[in-house]
PDB file of N, CA and C in Angstrom:
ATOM      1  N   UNK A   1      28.638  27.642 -17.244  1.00  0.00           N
ATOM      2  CA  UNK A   1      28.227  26.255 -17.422  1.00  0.00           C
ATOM      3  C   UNK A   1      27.024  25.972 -16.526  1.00  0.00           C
ATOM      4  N   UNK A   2      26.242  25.435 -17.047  1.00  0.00           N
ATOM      5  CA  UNK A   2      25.084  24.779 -16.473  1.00  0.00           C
ATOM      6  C   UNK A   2      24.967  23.455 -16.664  1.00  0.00           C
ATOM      7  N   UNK A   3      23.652  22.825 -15.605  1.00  0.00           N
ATOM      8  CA  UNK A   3      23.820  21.509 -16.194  1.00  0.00           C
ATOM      9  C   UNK A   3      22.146  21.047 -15.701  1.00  0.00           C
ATOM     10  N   UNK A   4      21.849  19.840 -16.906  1.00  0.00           N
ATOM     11  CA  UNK A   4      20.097  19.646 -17.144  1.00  0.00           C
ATOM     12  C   UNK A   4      19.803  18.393 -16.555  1.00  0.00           C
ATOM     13  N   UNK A   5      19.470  17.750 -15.447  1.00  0.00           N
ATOM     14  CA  UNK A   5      19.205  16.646 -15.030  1.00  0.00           C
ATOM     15  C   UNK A   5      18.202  16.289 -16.192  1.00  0.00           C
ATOM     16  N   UNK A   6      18.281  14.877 -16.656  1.00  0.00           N
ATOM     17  CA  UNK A   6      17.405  14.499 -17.391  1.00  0.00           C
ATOM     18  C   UNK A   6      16.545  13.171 -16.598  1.00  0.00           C
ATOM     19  N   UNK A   7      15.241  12.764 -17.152  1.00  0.00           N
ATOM     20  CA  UNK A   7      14.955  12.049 -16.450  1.00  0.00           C
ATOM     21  C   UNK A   7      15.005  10.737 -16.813  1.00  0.00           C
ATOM     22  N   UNK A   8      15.137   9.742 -15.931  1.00  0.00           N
ATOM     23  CA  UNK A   8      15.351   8.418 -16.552  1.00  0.00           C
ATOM     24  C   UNK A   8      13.582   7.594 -17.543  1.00  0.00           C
ATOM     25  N   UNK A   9      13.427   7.842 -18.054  1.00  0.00           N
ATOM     26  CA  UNK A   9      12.232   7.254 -18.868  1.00  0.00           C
ATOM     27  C   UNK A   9      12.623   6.452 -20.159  1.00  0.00           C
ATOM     28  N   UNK A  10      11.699   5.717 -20.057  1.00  0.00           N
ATOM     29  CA  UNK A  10      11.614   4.762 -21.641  1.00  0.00           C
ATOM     30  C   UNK A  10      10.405   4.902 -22.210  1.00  0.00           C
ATOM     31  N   UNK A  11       9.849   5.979 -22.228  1.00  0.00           N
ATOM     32  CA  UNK A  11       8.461   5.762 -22.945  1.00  0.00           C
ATOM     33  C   UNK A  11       8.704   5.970 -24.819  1.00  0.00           C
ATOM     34  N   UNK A  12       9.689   7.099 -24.833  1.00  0.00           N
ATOM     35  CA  UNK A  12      10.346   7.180 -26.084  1.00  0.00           C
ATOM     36  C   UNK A  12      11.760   6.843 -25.917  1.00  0.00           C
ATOM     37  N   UNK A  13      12.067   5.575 -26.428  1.00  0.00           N
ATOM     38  CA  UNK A  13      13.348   5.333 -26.418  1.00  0.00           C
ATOM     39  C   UNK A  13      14.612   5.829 -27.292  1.00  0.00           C
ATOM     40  N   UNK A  14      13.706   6.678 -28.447  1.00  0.00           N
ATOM     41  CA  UNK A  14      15.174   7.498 -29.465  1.00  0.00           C
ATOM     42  C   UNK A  14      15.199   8.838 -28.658  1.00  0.00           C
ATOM     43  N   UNK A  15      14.498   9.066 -27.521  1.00  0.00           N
ATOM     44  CA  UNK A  15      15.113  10.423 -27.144  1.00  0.00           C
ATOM     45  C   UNK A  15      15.687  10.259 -26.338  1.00  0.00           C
ATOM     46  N   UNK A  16      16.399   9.075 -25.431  1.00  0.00           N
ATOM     47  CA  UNK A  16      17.955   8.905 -25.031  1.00  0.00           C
ATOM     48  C   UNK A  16      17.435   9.310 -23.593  1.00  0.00           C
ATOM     49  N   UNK A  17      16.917   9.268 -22.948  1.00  0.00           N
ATOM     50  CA  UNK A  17      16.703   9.717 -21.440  1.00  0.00           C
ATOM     51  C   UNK A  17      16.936   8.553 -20.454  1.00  0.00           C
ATOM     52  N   UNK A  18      17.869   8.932 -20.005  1.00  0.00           N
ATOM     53  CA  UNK A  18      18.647   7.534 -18.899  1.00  0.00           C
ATOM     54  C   UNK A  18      18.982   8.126 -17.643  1.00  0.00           C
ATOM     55  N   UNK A  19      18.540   9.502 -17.024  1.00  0.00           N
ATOM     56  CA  UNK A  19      18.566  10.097 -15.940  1.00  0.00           C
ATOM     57  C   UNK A  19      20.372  10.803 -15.849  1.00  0.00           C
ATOM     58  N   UNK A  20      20.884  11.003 -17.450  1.00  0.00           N
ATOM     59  CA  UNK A  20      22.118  11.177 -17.628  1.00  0.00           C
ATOM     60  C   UNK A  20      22.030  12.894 -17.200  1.00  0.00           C
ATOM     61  N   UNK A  21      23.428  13.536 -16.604  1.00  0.00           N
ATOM     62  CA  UNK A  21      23.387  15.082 -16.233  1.00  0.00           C
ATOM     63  C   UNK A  21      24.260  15.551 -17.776  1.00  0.00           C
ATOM     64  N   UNK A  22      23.315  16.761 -18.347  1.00  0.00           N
ATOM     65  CA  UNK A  22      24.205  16.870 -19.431  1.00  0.00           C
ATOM     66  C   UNK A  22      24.546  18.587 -19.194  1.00  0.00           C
ATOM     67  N   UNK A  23      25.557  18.591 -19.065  1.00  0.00           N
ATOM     68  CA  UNK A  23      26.415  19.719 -19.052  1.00  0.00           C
ATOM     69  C   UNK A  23      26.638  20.792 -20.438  1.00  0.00           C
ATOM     70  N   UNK A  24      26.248  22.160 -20.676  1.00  0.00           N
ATOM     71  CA  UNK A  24      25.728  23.093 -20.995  1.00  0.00           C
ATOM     72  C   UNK A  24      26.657  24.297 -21.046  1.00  0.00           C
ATOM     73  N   UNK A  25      27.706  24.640 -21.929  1.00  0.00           N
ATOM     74  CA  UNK A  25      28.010  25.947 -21.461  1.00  0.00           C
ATOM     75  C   UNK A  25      27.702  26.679 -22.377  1.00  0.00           C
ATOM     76  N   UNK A  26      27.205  28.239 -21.904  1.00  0.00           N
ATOM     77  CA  UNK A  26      26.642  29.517 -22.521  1.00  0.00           C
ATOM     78  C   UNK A  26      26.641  30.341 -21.964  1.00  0.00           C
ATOM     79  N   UNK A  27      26.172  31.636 -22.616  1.00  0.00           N
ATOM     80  CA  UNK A  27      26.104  32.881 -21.783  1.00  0.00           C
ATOM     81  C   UNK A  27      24.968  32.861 -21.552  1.00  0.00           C
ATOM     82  N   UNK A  28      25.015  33.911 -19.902  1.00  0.00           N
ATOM     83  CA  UNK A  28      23.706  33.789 -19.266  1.00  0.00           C
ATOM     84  C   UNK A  28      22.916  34.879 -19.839  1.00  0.00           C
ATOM     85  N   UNK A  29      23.067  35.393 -20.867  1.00  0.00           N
ATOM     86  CA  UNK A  29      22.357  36.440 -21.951  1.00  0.00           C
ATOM     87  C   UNK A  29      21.353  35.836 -22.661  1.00  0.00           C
ATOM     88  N   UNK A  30      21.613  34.266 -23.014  1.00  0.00           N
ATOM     89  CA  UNK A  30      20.990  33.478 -23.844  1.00  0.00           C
ATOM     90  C   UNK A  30      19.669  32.913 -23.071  1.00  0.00           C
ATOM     91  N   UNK A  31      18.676  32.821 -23.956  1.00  0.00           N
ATOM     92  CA  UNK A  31      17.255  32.199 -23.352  1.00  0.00           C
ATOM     93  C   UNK A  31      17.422  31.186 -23.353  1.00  0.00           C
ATOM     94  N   UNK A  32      16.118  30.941 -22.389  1.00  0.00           N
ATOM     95  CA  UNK A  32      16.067  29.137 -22.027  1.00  0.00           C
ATOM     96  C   UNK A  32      15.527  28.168 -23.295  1.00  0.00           C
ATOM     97  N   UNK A  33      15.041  28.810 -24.507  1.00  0.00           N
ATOM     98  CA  UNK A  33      15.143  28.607 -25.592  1.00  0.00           C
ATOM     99  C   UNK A  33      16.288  27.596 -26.223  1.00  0.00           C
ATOM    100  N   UNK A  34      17.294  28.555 -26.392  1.00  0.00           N
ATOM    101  CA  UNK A  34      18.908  28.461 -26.667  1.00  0.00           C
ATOM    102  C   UNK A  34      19.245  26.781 -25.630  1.00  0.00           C
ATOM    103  N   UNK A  35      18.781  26.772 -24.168  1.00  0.00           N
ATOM    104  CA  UNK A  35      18.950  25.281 -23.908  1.00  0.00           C
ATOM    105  C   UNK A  35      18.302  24.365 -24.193  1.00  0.00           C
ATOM    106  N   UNK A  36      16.871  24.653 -24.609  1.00  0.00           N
ATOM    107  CA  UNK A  36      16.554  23.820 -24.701  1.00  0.00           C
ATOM    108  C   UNK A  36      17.375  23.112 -25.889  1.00  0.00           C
ATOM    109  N   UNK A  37      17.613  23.494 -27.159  1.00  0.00           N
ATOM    110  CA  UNK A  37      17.541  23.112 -28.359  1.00  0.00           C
ATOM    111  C   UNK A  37      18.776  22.586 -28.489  1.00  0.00           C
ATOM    112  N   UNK A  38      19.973  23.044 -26.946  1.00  0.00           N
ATOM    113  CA  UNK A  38      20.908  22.094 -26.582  1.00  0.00           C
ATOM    114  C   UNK A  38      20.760  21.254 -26.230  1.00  0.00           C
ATOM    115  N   UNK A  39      19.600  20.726 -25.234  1.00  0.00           N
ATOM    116  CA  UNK A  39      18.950  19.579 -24.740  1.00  0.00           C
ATOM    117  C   UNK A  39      18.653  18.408 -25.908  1.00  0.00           C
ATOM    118  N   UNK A  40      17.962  19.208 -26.923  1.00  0.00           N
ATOM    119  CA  UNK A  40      17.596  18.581 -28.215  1.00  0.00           C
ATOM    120  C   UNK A  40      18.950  17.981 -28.730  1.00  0.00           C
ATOM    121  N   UNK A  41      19.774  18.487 -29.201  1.00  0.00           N
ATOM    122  CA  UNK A  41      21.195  18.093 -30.101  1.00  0.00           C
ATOM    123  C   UNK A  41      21.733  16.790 -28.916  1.00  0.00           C
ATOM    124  N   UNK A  42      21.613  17.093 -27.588  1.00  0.00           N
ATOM    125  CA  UNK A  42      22.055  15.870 -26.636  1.00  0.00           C
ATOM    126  C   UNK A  42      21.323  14.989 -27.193  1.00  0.00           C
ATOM    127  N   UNK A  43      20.137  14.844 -26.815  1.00  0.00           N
ATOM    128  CA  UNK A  43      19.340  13.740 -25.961  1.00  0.00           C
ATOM    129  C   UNK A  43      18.194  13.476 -27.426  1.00  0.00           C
ATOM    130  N   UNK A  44      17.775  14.407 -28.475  1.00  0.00           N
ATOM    131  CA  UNK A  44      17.064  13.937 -29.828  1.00  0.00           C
ATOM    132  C   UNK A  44      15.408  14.305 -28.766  1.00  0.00           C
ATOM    133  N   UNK A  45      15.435  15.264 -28.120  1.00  0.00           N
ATOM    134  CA  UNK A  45      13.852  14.831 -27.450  1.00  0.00           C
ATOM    135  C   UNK A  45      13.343  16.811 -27.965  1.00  0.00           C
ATOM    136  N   UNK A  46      12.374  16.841 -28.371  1.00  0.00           N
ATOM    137  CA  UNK A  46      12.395  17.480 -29.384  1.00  0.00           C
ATOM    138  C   UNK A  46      11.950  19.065 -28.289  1.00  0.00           C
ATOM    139  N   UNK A  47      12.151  20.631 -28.245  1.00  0.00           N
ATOM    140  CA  UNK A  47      11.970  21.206 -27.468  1.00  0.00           C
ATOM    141  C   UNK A  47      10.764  21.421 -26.970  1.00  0.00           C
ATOM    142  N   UNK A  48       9.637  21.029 -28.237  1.00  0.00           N
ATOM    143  CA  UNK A  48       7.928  21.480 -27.866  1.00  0.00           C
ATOM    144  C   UNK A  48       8.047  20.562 -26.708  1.00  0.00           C
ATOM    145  N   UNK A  49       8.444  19.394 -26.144  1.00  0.00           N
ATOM    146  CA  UNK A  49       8.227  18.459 -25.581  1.00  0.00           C
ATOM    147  C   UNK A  49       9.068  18.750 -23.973  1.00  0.00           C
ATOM    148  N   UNK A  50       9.949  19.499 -23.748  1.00  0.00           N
ATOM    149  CA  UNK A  50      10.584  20.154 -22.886  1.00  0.00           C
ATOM    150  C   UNK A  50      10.146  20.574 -21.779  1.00  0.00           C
ATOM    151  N   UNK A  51      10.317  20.716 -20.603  1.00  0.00           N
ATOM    152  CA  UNK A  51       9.734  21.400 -19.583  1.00  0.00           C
ATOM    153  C   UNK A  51      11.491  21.214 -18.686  1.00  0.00           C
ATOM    154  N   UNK A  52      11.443  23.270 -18.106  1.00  0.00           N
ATOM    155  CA  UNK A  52      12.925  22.933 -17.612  1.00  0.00           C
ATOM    156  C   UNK A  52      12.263  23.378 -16.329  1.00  0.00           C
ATOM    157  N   UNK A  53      12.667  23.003 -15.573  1.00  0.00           N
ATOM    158  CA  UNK A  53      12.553  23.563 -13.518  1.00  0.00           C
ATOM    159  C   UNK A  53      13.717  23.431 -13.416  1.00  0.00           C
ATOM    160  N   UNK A  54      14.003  25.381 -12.415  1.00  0.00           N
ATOM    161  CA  UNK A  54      14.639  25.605 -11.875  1.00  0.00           C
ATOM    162  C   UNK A  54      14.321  26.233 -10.530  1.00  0.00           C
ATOM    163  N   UNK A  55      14.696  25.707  -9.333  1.00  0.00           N
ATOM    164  CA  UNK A  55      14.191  26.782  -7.998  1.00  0.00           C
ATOM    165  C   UNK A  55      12.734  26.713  -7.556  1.00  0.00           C
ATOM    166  N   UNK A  56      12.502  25.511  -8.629  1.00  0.00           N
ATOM    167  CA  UNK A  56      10.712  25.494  -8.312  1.00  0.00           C
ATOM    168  C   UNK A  56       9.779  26.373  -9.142  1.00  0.00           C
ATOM    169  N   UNK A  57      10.372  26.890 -10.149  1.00  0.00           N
ATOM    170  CA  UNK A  57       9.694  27.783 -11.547  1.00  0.00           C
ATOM    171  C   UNK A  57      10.198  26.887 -12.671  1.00  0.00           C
ATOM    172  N   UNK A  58       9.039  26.884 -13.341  1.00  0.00           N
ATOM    173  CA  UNK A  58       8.826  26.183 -14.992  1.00  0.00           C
ATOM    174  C   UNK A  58       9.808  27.616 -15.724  1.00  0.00           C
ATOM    175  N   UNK A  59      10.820  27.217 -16.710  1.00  0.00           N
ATOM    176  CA  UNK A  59      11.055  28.527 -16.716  1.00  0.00           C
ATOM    177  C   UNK A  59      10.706  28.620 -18.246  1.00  0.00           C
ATOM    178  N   UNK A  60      10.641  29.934 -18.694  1.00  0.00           N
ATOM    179  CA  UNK A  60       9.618  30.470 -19.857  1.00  0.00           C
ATOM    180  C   UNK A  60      10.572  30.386 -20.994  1.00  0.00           C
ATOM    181  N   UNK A  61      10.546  30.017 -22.407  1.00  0.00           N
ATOM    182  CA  UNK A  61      11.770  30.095 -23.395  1.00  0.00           C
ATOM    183  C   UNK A  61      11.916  31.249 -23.962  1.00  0.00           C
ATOM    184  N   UNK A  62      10.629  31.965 -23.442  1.00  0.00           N
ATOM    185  CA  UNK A  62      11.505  33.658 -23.875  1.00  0.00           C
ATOM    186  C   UNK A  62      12.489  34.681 -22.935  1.00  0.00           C
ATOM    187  N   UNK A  63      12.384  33.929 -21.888  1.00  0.00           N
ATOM    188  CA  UNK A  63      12.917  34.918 -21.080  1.00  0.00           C
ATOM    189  C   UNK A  63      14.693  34.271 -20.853  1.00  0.00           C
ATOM    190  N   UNK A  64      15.574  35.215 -20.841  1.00  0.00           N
ATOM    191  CA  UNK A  64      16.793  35.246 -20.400  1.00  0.00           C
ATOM    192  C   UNK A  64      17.346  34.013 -19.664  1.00  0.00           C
ATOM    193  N   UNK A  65      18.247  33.674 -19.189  1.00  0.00           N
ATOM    194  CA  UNK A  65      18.437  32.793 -17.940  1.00  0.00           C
ATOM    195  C   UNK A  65      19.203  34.058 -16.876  1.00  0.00           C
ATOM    196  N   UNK A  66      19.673  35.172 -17.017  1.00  0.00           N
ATOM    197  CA  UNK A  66      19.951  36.181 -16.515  1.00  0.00           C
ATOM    198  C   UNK A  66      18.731  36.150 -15.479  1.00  0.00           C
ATOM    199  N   UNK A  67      17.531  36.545 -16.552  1.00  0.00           N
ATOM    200  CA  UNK A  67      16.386  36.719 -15.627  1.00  0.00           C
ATOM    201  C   UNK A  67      15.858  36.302 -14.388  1.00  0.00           C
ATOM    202  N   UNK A  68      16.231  34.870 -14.982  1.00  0.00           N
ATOM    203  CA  UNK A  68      15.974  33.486 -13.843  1.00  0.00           C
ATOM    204  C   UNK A  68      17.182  33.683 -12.534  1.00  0.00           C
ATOM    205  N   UNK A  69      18.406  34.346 -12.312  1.00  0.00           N
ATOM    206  CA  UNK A  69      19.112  34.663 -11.652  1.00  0.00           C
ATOM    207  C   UNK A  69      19.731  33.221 -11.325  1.00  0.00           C
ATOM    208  N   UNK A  70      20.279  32.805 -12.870  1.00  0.00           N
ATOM    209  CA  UNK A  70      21.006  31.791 -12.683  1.00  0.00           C
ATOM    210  C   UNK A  70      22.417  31.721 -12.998  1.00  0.00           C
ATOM    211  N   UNK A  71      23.287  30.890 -11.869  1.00  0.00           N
ATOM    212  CA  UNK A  71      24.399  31.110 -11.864  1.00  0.00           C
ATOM    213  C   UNK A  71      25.267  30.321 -12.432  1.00  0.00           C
ATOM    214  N   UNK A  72      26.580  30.222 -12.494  1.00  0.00           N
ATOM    215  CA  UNK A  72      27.443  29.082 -13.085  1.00  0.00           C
ATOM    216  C   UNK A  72      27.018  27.528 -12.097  1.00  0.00           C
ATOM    217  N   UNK A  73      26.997  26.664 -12.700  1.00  0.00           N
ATOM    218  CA  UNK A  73      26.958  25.163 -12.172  1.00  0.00           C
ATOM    219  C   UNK A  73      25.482  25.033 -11.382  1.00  0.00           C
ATOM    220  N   UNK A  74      24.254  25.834 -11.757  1.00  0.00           N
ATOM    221  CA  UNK A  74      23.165  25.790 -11.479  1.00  0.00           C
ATOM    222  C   UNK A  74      22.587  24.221 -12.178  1.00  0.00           C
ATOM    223  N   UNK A  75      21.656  23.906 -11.988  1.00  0.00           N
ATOM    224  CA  UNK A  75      21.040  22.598 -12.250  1.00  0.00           C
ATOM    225  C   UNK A  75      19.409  22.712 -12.246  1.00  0.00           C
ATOM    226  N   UNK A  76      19.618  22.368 -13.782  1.00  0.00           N
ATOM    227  CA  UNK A  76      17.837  22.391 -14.187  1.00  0.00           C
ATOM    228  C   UNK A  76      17.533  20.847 -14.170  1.00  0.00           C
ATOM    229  N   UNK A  77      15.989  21.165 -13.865  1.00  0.00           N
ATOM    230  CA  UNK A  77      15.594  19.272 -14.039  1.00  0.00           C
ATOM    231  C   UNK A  77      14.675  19.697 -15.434  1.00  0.00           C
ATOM    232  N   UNK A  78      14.994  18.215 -16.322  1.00  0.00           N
ATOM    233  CA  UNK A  78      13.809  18.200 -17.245  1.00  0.00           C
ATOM    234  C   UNK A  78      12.979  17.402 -16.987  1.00  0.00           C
ATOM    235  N   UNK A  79      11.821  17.627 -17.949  1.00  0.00           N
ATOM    236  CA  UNK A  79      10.904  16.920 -17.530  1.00  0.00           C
ATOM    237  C   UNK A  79       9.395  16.949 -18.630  1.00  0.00           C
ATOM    238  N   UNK A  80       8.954  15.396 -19.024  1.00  0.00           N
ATOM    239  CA  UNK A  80       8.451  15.352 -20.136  1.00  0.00           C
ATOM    240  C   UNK A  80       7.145  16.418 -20.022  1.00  0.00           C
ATOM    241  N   UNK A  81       6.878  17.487 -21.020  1.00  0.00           N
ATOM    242  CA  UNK A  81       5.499  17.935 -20.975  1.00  0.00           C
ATOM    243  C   UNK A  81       4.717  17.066 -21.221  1.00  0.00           C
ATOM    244  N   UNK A  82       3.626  17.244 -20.544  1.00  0.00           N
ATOM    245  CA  UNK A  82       2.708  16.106 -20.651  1.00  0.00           C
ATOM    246  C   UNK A  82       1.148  16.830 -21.758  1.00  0.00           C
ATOM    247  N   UNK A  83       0.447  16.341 -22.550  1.00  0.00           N
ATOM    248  CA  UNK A  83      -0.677  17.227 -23.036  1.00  0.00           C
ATOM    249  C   UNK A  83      -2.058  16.676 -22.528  1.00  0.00           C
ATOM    250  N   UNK A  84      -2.647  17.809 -22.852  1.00  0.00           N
ATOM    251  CA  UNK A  84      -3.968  17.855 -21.857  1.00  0.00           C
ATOM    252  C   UNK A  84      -4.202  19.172 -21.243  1.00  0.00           C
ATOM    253  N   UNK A  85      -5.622  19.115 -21.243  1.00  0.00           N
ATOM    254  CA  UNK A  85      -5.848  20.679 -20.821  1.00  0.00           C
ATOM    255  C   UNK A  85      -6.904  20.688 -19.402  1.00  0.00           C
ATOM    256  N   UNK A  86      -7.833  21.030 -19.615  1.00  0.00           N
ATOM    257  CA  UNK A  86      -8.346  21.525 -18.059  1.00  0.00           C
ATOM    258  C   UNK A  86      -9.529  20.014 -18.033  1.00  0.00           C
ATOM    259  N   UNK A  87      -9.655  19.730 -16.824  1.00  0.00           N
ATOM    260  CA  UNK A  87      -9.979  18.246 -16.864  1.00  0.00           C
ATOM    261  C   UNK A  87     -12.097  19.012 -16.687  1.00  0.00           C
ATOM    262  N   UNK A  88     -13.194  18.215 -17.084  1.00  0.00           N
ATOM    263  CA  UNK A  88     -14.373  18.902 -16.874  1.00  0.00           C
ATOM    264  C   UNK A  88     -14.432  18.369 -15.661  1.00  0.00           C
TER     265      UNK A  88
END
């Protein structure tokens, strides 16, 4: 079990973000992919839009959560991607 701090925002109000902790169980075989799209079925906030921190790393949706050397009752924060690219 894991669990995704979400953040409290109203900028989009159908994607449900009220700073609620939503609790996650899976195997740690599964990519951060696989949460996000649990994140999605919670909260309706769609995964392109996702950003998970854990430990102070953005973590990648291809890679494992094994990888990430994450354990039972670990705690990711989300957090809205923002767009925009390199400022001139």
């Amino acid at each position: 079990m894991i669990k995704v701090l979400a953040p409290a925002t109203q900028e989009k109000p159908e994607w449900r973000l009220n700073g609620q902790m939503i609790a996650i169980v899976l195997p740690l075989t599964d990519s951060v992919a696989v949460v996000k799209s649990r994140v999605h079925d919670e909260t309706g906030m769609p995964p392109g839009k996702q950003k998970l921190l854990f430990d102070g790393l953005f973590l990648k949706d291809s890679n494992s959560l094994a990888f990430y050397n994450v354990t039972p009752g670990s705690v990711f924060q989300l957090q809205v991607k923002e767009r925009g690219g390199r400022k001139k």
